[in-house]
Structure formats: C-alpha cells, structure tokens
PDB file of N, CA and C in Angstrom:
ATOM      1  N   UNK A   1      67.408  99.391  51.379  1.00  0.00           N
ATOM      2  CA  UNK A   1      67.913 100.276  52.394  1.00  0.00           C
ATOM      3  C   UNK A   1      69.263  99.776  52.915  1.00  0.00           C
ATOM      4  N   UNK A   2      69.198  98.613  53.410  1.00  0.00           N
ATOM      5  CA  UNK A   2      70.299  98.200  53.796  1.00  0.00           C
ATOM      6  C   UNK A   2      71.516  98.183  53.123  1.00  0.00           C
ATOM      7  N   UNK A   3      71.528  97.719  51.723  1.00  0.00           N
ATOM      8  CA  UNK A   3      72.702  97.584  50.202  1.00  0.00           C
ATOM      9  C   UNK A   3      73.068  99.469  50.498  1.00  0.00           C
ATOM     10  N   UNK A   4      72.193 100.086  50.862  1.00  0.00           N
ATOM     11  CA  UNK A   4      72.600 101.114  50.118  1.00  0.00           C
ATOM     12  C   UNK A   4      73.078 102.061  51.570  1.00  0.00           C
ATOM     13  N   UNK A   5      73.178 101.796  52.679  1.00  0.00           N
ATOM     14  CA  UNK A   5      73.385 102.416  53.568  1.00  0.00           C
ATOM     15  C   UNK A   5      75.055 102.675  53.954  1.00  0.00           C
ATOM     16  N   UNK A   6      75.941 101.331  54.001  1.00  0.00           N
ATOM     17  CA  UNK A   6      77.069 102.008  53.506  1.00  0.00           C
ATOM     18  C   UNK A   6      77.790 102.366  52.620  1.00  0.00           C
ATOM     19  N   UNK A   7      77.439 102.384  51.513  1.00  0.00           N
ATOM     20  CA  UNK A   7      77.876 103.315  50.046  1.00  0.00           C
ATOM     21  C   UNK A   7      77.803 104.572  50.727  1.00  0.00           C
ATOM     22  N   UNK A   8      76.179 105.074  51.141  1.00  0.00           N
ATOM     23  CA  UNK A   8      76.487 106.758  51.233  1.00  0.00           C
ATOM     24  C   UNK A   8      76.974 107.294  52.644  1.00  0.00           C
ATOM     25  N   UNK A   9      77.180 105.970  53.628  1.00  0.00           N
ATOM     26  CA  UNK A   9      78.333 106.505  54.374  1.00  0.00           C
ATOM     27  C   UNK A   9      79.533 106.701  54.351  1.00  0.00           C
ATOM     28  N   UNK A  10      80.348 105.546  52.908  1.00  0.00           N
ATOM     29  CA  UNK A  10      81.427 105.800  52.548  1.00  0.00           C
ATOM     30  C   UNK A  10      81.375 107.102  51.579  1.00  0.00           C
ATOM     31  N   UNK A  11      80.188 107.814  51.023  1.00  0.00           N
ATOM     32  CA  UNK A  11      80.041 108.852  49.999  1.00  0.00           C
ATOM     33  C   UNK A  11      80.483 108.523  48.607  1.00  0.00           C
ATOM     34  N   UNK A  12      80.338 107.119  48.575  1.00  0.00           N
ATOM     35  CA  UNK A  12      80.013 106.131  47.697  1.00  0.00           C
ATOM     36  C   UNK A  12      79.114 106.346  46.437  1.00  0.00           C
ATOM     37  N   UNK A  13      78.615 107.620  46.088  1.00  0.00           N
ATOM     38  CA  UNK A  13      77.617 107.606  45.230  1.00  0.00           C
ATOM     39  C   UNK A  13      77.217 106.786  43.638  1.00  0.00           C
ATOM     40  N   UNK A  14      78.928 106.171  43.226  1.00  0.00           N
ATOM     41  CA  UNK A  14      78.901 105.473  42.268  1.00  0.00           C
ATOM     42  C   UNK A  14      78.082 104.150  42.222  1.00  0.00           C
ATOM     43  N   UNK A  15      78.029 103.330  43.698  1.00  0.00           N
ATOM     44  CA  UNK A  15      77.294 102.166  43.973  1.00  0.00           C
ATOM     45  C   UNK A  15      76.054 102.676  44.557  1.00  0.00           C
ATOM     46  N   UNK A  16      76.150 103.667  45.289  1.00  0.00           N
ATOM     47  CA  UNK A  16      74.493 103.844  45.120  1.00  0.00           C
ATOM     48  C   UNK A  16      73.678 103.855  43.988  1.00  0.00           C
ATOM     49  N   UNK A  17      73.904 104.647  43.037  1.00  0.00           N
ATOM     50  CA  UNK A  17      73.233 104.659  41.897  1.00  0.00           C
ATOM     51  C   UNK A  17      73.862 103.543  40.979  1.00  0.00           C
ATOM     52  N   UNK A  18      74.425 102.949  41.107  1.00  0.00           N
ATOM     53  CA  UNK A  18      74.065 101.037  40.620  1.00  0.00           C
ATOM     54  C   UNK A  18      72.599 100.721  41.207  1.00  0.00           C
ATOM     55  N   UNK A  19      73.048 100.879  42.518  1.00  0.00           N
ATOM     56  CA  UNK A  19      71.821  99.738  43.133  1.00  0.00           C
ATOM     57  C   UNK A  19      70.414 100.578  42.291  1.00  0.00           C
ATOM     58  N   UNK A  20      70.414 101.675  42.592  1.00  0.00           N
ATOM     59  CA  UNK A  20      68.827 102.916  42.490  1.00  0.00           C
ATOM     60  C   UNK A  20      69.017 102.130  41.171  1.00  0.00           C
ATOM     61  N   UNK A  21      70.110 102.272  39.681  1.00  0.00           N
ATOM     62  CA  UNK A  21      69.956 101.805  38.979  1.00  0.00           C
ATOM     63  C   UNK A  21      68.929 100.192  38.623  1.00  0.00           C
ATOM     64  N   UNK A  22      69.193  99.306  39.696  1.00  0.00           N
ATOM     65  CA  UNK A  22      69.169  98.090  39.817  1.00  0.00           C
ATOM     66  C   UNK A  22      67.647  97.836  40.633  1.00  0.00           C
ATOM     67  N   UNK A  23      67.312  98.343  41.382  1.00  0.00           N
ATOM     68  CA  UNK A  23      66.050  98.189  42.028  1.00  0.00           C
ATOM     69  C   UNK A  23      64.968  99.064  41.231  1.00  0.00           C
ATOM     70  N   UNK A  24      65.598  99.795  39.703  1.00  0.00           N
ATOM     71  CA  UNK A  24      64.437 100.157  39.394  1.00  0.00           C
ATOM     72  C   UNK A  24      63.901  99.406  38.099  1.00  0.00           C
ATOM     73  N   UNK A  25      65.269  98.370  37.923  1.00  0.00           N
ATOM     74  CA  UNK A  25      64.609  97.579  37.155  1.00  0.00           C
ATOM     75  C   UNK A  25      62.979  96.567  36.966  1.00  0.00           C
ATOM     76  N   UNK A  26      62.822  96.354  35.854  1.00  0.00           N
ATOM     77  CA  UNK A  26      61.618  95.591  35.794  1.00  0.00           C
ATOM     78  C   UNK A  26      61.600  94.234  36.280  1.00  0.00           C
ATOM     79  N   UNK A  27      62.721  93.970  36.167  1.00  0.00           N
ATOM     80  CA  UNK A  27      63.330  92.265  37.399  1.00  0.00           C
ATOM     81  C   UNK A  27      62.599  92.025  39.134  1.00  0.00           C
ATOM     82  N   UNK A  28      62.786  93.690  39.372  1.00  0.00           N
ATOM     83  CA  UNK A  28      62.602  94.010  40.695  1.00  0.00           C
ATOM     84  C   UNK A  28      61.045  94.292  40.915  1.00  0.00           C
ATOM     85  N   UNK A  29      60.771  93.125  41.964  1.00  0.00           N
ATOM     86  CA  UNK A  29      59.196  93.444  42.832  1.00  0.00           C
ATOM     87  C   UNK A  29      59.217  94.072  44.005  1.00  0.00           C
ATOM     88  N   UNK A  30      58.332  95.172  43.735  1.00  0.00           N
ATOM     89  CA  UNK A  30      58.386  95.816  45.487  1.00  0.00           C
ATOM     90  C   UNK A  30      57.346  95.565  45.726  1.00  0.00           C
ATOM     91  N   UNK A  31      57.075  95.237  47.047  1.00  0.00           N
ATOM     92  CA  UNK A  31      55.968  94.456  47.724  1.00  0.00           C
ATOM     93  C   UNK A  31      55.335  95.190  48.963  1.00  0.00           C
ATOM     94  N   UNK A  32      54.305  95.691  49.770  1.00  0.00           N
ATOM     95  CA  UNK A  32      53.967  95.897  50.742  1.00  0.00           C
ATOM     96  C   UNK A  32      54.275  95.150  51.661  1.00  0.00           C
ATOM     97  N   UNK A  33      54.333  95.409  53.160  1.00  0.00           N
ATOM     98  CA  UNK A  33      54.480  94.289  54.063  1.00  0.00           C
ATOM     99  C   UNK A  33      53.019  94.138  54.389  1.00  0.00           C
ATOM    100  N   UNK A  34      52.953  93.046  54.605  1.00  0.00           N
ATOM    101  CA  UNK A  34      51.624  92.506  54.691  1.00  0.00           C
ATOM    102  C   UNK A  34      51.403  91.615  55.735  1.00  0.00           C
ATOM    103  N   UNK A  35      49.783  91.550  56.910  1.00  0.00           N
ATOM    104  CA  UNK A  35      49.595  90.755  57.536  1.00  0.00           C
ATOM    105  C   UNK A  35      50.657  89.181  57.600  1.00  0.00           C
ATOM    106  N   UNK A  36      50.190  89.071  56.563  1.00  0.00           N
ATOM    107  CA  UNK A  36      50.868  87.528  56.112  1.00  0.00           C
ATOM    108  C   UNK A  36      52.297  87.583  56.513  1.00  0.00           C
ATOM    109  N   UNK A  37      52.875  88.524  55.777  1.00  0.00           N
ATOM    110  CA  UNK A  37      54.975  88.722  55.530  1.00  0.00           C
ATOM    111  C   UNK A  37      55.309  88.645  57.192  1.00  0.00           C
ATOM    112  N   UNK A  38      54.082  89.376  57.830  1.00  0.00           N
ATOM    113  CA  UNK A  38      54.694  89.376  59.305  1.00  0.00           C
ATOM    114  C   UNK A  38      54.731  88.641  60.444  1.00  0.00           C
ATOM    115  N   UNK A  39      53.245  87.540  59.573  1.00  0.00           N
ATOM    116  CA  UNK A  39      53.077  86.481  60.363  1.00  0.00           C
ATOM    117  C   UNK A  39      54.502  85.051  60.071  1.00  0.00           C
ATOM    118  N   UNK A  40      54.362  85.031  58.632  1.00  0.00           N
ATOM    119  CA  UNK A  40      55.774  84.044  58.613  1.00  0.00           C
ATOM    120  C   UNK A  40      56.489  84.549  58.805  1.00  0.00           C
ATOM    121  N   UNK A  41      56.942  86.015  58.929  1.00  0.00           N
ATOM    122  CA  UNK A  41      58.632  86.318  59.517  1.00  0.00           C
ATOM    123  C   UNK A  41      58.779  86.095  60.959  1.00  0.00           C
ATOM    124  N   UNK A  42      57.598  86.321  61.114  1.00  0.00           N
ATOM    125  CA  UNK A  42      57.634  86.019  63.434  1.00  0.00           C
ATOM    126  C   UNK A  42      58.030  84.088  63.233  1.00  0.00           C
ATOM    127  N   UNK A  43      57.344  83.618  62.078  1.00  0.00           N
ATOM    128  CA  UNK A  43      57.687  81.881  62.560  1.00  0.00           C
ATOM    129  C   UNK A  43      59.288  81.931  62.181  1.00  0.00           C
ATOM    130  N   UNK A  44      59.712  82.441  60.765  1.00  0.00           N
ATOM    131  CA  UNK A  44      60.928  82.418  60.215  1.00  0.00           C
ATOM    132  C   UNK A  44      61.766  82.614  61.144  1.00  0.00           C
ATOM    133  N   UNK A  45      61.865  84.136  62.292  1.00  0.00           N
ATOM    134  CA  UNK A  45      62.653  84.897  62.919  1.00  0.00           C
ATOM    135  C   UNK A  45      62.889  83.464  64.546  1.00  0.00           C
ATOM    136  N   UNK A  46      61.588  82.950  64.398  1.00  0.00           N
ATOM    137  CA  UNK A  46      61.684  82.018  65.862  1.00  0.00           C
ATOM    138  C   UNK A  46      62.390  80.522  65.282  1.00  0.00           C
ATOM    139  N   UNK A  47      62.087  80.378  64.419  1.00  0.00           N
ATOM    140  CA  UNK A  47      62.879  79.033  63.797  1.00  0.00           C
ATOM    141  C   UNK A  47      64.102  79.012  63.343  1.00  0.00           C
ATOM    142  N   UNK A  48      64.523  80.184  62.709  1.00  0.00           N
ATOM    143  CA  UNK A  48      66.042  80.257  62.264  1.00  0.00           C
ATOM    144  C   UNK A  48      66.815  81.318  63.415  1.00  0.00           C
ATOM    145  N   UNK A  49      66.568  81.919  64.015  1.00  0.00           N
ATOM    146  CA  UNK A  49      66.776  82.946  64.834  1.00  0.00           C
ATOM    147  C   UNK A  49      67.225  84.128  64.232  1.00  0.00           C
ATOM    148  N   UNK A  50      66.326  84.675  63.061  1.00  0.00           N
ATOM    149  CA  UNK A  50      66.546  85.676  62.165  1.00  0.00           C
ATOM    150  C   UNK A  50      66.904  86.804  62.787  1.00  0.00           C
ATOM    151  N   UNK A  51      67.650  87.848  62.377  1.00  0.00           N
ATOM    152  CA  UNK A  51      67.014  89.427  62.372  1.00  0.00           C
ATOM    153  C   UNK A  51      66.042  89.498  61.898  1.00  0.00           C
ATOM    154  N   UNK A  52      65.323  90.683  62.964  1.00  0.00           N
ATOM    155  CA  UNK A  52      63.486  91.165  62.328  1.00  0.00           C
ATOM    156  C   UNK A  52      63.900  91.625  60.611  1.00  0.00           C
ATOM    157  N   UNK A  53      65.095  92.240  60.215  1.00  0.00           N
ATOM    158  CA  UNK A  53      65.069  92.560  58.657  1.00  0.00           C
ATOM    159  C   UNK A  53      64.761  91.364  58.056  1.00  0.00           C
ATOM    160  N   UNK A  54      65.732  90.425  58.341  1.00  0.00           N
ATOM    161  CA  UNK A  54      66.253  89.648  57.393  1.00  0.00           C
ATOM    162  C   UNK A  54      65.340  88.555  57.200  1.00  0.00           C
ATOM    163  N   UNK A  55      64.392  88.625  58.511  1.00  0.00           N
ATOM    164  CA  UNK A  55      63.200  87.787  58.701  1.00  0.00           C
ATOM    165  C   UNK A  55      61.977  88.494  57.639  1.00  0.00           C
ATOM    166  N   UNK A  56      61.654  89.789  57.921  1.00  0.00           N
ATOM    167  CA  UNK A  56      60.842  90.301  56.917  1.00  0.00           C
ATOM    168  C   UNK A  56      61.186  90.214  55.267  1.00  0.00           C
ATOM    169  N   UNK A  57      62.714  90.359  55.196  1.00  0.00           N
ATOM    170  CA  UNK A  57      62.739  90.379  53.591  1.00  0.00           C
ATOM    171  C   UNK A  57      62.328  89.076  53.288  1.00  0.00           C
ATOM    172  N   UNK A  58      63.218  87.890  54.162  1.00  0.00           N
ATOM    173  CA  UNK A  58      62.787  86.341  53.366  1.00  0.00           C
ATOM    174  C   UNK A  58      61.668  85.779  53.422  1.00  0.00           C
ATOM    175  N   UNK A  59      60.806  86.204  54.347  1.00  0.00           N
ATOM    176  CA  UNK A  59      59.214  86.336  54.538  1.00  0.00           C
ATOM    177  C   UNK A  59      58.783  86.555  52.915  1.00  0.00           C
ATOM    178  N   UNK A  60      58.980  87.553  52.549  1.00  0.00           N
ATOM    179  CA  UNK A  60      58.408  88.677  51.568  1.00  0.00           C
ATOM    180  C   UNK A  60      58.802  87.314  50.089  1.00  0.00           C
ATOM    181  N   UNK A  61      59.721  87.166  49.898  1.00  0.00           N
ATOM    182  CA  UNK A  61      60.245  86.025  49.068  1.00  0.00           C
ATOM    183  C   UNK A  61      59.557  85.114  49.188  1.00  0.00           C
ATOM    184  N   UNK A  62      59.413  84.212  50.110  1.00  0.00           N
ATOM    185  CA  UNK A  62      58.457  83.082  50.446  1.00  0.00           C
ATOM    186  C   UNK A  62      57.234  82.875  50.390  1.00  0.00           C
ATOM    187  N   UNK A  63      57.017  84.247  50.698  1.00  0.00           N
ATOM    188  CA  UNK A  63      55.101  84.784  50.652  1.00  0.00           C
ATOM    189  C   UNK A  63      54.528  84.587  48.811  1.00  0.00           C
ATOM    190  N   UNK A  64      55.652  85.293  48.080  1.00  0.00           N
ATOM    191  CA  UNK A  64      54.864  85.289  46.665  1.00  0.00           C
ATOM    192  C   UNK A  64      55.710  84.670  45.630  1.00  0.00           C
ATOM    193  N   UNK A  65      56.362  83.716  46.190  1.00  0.00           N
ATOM    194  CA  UNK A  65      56.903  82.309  45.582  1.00  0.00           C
ATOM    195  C   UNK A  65      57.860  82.496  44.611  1.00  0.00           C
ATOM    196  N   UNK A  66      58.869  83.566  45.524  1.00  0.00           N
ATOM    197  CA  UNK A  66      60.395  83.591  44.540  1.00  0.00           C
ATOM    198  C   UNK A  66      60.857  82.195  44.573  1.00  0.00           C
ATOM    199  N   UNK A  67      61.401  82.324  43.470  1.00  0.00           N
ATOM    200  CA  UNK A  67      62.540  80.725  43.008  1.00  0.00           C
ATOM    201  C   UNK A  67      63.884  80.886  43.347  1.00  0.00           C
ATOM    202  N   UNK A  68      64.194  82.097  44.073  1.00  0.00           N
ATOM    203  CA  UNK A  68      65.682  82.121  45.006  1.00  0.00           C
ATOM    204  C   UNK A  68      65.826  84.033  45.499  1.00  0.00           C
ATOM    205  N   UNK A  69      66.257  83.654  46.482  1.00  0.00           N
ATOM    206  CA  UNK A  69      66.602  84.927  47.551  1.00  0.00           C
ATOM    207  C   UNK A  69      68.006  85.480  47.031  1.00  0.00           C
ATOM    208  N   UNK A  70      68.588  86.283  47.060  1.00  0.00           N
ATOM    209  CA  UNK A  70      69.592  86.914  46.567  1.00  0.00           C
ATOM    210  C   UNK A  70      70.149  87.561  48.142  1.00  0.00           C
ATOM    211  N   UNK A  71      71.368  87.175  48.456  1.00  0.00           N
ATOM    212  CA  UNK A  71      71.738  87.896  49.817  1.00  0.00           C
ATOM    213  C   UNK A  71      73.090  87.450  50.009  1.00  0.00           C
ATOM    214  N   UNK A  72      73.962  88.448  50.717  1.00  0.00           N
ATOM    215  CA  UNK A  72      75.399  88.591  51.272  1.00  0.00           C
ATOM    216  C   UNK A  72      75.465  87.777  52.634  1.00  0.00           C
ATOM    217  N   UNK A  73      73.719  87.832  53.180  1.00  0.00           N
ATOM    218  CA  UNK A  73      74.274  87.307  55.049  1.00  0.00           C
ATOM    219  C   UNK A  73      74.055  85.949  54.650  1.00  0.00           C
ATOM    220  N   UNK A  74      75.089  85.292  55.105  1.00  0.00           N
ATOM    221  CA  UNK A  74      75.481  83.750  55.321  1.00  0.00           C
ATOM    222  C   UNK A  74      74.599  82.852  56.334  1.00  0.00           C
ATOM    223  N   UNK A  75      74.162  84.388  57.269  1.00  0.00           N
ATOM    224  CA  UNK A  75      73.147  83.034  58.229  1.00  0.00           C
ATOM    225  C   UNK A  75      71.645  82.777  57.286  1.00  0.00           C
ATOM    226  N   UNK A  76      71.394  83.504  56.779  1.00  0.00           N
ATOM    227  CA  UNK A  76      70.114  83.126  55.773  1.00  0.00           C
ATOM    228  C   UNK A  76      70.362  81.537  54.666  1.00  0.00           C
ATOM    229  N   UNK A  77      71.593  81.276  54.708  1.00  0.00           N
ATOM    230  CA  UNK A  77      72.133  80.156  54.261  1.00  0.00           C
ATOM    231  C   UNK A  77      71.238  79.066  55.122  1.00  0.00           C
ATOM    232  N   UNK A  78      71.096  79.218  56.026  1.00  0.00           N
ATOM    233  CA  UNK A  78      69.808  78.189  56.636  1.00  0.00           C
ATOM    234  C   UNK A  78      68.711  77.732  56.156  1.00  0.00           C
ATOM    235  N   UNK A  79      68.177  78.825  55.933  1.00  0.00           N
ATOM    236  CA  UNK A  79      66.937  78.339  55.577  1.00  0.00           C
ATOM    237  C   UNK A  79      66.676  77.675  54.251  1.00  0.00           C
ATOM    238  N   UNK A  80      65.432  77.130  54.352  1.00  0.00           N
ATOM    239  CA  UNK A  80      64.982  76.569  53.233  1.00  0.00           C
ATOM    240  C   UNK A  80      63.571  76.478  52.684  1.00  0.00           C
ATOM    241  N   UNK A  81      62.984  77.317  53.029  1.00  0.00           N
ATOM    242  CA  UNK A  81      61.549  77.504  52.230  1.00  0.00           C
ATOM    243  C   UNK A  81      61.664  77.904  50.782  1.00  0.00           C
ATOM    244  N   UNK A  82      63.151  79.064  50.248  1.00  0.00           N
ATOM    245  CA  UNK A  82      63.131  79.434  49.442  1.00  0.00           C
ATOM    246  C   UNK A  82      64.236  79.372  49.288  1.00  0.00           C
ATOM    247  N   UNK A  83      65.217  78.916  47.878  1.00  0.00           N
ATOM    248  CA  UNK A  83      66.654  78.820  47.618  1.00  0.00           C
ATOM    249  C   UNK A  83      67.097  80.224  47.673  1.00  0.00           C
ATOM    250  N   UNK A  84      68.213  80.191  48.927  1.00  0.00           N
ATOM    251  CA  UNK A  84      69.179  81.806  49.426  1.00  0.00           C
ATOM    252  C   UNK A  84      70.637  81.222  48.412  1.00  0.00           C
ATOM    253  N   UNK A  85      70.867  82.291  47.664  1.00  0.00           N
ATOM    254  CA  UNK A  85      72.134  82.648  47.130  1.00  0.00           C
ATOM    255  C   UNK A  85      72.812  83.447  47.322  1.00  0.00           C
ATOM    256  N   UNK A  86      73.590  83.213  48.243  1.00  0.00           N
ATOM    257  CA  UNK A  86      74.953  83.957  48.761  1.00  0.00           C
ATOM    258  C   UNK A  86      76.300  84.304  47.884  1.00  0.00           C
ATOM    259  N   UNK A  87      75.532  85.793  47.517  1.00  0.00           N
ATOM    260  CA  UNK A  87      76.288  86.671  46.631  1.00  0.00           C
ATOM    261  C   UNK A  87      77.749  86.962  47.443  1.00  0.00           C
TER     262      UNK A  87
END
C-alpha cells in the first residue's frame, strides 16, 4: 500500500504496475496479521519508537523468520531482530 500510494498520486501508472507486477511474484509472502505480528509490533513500536506500519510490517518479517527486510525508511535501520536493507 504504501510503495504504491504515491505513484498513483503522481498518476504514475508505469510504477504501479512494476510493483502489482512485483508483489505478485512467487518471491512474495502475504501474510495475515496475526495475534502474534501485533503483539511483537506493540514491543517493536515501544523499543524502537516505530510507526504502527512500519512496526506491523517488521513484526510480520520477524514473526516467520525472513533473512532480511527490504525498506526505503532509514529509521528501521535500527533494528535488529531481522537484517533491514535500505533500498
């Protein structure tokens, strides 16, 4: 949601449909939020001083044992439960 929110405010449709391209790959896990995702994002969000997003996505990573986070925000550069690569 977020990747793709200002593309179609710029009317961007070429990078939107990258990403649609890209999240429908077989690379890509979509996950429910779950009891769990929300319980470590409340510790994540109080320990790093997350956004509730940014706390739920790296939750979601951590929960089912990605080997690195993929992300643009620099404050996720903090953490360390799960290696963040700042695209």
């Amino acid at each position: 949601m977020e990747c793709r929110s200002k593309p179609l405010r710029l009317g961007d449709l070429v990078t939107v449909a990258q990403f649609d391209t890209f999240f429908a790959g077989i690379e890509i896990v979509l996950l429910d939020i779950t009891a769990a995702v929300i319980e470590r994002a409340t510790e994540l969000r109080a320990k790093y001083q997350l956004k509730t997003p940014d706390a739920i996505h790296y939750a979601t990573a951590a929960e089912v044992g990605a080997t690195v986070f993929l992300t643009g925000d620099r404050a996720l550069a903090r953490c360390s439960e799960t290696l963040v690569e700042i695209l």
